[in-house]
Protein backbone atom coordinates (compact mmCIF):
# COMPACT_ATOMS: atom_id res chain seq x y z
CA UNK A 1 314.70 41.01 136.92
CA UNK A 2 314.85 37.38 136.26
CA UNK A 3 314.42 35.35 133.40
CA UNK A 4 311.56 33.66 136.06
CA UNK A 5 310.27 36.67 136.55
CA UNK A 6 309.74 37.49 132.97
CA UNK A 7 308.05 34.09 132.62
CA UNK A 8 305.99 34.71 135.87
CA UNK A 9 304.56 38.34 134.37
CA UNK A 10 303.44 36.74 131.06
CA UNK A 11 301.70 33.96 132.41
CA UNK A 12 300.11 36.25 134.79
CA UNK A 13 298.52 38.47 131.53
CA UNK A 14 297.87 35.75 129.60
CA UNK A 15 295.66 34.65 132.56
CA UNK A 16 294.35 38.10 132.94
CA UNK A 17 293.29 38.52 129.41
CA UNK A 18 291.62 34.68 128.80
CA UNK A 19 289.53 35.63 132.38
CA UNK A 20 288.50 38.99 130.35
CA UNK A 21 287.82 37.51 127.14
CA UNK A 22 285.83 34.91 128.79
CA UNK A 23 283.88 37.59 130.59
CA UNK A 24 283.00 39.39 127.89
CA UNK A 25 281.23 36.62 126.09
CA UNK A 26 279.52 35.73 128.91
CA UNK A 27 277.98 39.46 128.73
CA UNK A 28 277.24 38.89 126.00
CA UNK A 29 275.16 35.82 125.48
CA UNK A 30 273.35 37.80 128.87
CA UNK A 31 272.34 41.23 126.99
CA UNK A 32 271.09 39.17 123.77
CA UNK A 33 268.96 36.44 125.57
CA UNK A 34 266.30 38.15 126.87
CA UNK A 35 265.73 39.92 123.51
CA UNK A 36 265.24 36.98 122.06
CA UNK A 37 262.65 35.98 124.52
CA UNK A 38 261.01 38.50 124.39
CA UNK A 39 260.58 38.71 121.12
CA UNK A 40 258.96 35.15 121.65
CA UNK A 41 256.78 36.93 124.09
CA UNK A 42 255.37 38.93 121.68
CA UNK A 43 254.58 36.87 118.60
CA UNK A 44 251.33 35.54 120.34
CA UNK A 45 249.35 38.81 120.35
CA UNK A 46 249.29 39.42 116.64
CA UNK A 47 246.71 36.32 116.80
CA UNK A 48 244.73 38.02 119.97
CA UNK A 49 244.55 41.34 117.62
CA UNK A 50 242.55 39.15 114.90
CA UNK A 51 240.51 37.49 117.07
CA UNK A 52 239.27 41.09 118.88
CA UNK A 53 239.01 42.24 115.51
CA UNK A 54 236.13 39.60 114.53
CA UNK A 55 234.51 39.81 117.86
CA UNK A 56 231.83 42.95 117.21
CA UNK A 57 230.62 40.84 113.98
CA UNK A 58 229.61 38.19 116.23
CA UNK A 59 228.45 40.46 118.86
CA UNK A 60 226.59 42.27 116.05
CA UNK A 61 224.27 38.90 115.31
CA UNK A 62 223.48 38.09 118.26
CA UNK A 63 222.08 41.57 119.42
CA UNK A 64 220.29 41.82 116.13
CA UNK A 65 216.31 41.72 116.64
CA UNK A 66 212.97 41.47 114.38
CA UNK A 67 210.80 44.39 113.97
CA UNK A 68 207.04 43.32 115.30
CA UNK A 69 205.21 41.77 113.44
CA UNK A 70 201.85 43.32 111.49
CA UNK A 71 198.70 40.77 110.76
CA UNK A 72 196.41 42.49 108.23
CA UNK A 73 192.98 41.90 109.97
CA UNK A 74 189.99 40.29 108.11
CA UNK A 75 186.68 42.06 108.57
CA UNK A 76 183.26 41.94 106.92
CA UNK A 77 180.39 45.01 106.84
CA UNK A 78 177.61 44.16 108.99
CA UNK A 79 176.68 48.17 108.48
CA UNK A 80 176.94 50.32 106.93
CA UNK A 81 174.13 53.21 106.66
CA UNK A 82 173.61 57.49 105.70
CA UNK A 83 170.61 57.91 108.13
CA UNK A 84 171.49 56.31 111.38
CA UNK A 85 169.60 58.55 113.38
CA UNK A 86 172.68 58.75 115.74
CA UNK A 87 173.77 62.54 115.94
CA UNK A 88 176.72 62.00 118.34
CA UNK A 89 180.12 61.16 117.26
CA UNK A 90 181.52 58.16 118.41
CA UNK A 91 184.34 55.27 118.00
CA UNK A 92 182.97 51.87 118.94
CA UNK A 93 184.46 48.56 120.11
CA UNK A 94 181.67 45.96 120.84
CA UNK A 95 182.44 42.86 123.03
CA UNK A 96 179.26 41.11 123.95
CA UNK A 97 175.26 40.68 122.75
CA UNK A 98 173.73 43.44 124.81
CA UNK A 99 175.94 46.16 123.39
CA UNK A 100 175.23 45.06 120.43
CA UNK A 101 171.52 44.50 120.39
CA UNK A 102 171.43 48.27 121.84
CA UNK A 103 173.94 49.87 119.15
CA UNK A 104 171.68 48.06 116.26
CA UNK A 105 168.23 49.14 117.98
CA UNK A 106 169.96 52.69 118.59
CA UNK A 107 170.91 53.05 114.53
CA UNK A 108 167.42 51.61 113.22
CA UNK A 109 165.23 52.98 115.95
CA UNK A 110 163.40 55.06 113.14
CA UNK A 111 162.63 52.18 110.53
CA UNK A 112 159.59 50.25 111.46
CA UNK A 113 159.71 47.87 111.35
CA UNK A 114 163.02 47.56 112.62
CA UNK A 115 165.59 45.01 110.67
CA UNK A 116 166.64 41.76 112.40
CA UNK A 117 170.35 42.80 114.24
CA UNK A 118 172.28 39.95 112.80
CA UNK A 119 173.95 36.95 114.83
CA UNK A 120 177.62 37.64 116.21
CA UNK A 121 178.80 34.72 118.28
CA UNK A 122 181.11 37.02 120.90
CA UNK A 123 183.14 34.24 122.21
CA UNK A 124 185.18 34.50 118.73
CA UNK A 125 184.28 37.73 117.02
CA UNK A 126 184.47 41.61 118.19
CA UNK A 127 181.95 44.33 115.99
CA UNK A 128 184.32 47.30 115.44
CA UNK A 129 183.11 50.90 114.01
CA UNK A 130 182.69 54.23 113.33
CA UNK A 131 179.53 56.89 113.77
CA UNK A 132 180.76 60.17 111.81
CA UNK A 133 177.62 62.34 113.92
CA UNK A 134 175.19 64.68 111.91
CA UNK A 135 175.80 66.64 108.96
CA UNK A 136 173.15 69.26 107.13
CA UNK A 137 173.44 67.56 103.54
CA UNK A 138 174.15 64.26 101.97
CA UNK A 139 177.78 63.38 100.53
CA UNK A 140 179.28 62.76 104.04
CA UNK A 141 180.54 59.09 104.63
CA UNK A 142 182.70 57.36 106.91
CA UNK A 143 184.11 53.71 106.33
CA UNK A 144 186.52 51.31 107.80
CA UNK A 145 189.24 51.12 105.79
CA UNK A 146 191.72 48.52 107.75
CA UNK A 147 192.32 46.48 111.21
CA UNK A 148 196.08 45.37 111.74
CA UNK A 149 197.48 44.40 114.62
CA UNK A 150 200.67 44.19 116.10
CA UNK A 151 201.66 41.86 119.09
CA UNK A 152 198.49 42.80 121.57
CA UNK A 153 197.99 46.14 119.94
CA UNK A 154 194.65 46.74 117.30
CA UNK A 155 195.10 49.75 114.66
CA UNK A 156 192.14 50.85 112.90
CA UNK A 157 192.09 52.51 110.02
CA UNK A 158 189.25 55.29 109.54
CA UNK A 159 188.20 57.23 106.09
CA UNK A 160 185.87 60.26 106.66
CA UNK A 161 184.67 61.94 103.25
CA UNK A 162 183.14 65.41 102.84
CA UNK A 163 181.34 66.79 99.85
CA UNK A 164 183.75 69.65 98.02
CA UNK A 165 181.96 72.99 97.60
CA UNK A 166 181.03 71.79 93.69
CA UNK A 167 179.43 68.52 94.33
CA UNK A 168 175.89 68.02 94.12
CA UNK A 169 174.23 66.80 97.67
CA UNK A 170 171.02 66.10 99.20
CA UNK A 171 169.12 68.67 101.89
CA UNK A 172 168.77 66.07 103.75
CA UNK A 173 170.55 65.36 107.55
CA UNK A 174 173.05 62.38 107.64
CA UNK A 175 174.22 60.36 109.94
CA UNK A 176 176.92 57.97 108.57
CA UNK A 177 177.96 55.13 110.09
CA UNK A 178 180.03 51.84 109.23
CA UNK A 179 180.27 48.85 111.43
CA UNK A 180 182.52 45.53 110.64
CA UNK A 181 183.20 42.13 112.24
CA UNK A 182 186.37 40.37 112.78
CA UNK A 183 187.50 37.30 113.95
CA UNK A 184 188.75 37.69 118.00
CA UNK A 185 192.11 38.39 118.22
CA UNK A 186 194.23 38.76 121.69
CA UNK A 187 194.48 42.26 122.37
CA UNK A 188 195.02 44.89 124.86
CA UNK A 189 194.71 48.02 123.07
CA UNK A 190 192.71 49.69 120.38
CA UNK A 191 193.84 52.70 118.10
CA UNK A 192 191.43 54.38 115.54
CA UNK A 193 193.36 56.60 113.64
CA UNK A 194 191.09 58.63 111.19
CA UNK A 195 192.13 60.17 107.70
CA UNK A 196 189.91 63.34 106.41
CA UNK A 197 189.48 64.06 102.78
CA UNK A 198 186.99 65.63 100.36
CA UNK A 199 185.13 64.43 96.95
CA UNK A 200 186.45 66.84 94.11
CA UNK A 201 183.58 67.01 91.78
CA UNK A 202 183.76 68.34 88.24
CA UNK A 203 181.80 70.99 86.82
């Protein structure tokens, strides 16, 4: 071999090994690149986590809703009587003057003479009531406690009372009854919704 030869195989390797070396870096810049871009990728959805996060508190207010709304009625007694002569039983909603003028001749129809019904102007009022039907003695009663009403909805609030067995009463039949005005509200329905009780007398 040569002295030219010599020279010829080491130039050859040193070739060989700056190609590889050269190679190798170009790897790898290639394998950590895309790491790096990806972890650029990914630095956006920590904010998108926060924002889902805070998203059911603001879906939260706008679903919430009010609960209806209750108007305490304002009545006034326009009867209330113990011997109404009226035996039967009876929940009463009155929307015009010849209902009326028949309900009032109905209750007094054994007074003579007979009081003077008294003037309900229908086009802005309603007569609401109660007739509790007959009992053998006295110390039965039945009032009108309360009118509320809710959106297009009238509740009405009954109280019937019955003598307890130590009470001193009357032999006399009753017939309770207890009518009320009130101003004419916008309504659909009507609910009477009656509460039971009993006087507790003391010996």
């Amino acid at each position: 071999m040569t002295v030219f030869d010599v020279q010829y195989s080491y130039n050859k390797m040193r070739t060989a090994s700056t190609f590889m070396f050269l190679f190798l870096c170009g790897c790898s810049n290639q394998m950590t690149t895309p790491h790096t871009q990806r972890a650029d990728k990914e630095q956006p959805s920590t904010k998108s986590d926060v924002e889902k996060e805070s998203l059911p508190l603001d879906l939260t207010a706008e679903t919430t809703t009010a609960h209806p709304q209750v108007i305490l009625l304002e009545t006034t007694t326009i009867i209330k009587e113990n011997y109404s002569g009226v035996s039967k039983k009876e929940n009463v909603v009155i929307t015009n003057k010849n209902a009326w003028q028949a309900l009032w001749s109905k209750i007094y129809s054994a007074q003579y003479p007979q009081p003077q019904a008294p003037e309900i102007d229908f086009e802005k009022e309603l007569v609401i009531g109660a007739l509790a039907g007959e009992f053998p003695s006295g110390g039965y009663s039945i009032e009108v406690v309360e009118l509320q009403q809710s959106h297009d909805t009238i509740s009405i609030s009954l109280k019937s009372t019955a003598p307890g067995p130590r009470c001193g009463v009357t032999d006399a039949f009753t017939q309770p009854v207890h009518f009320v005005k009130v101003a004419k509200p916008e309504y659909t329905e009507v609910i009477f919704t009656e509460i039971n009780q009993s006087t507790n007398c003391q010996p």
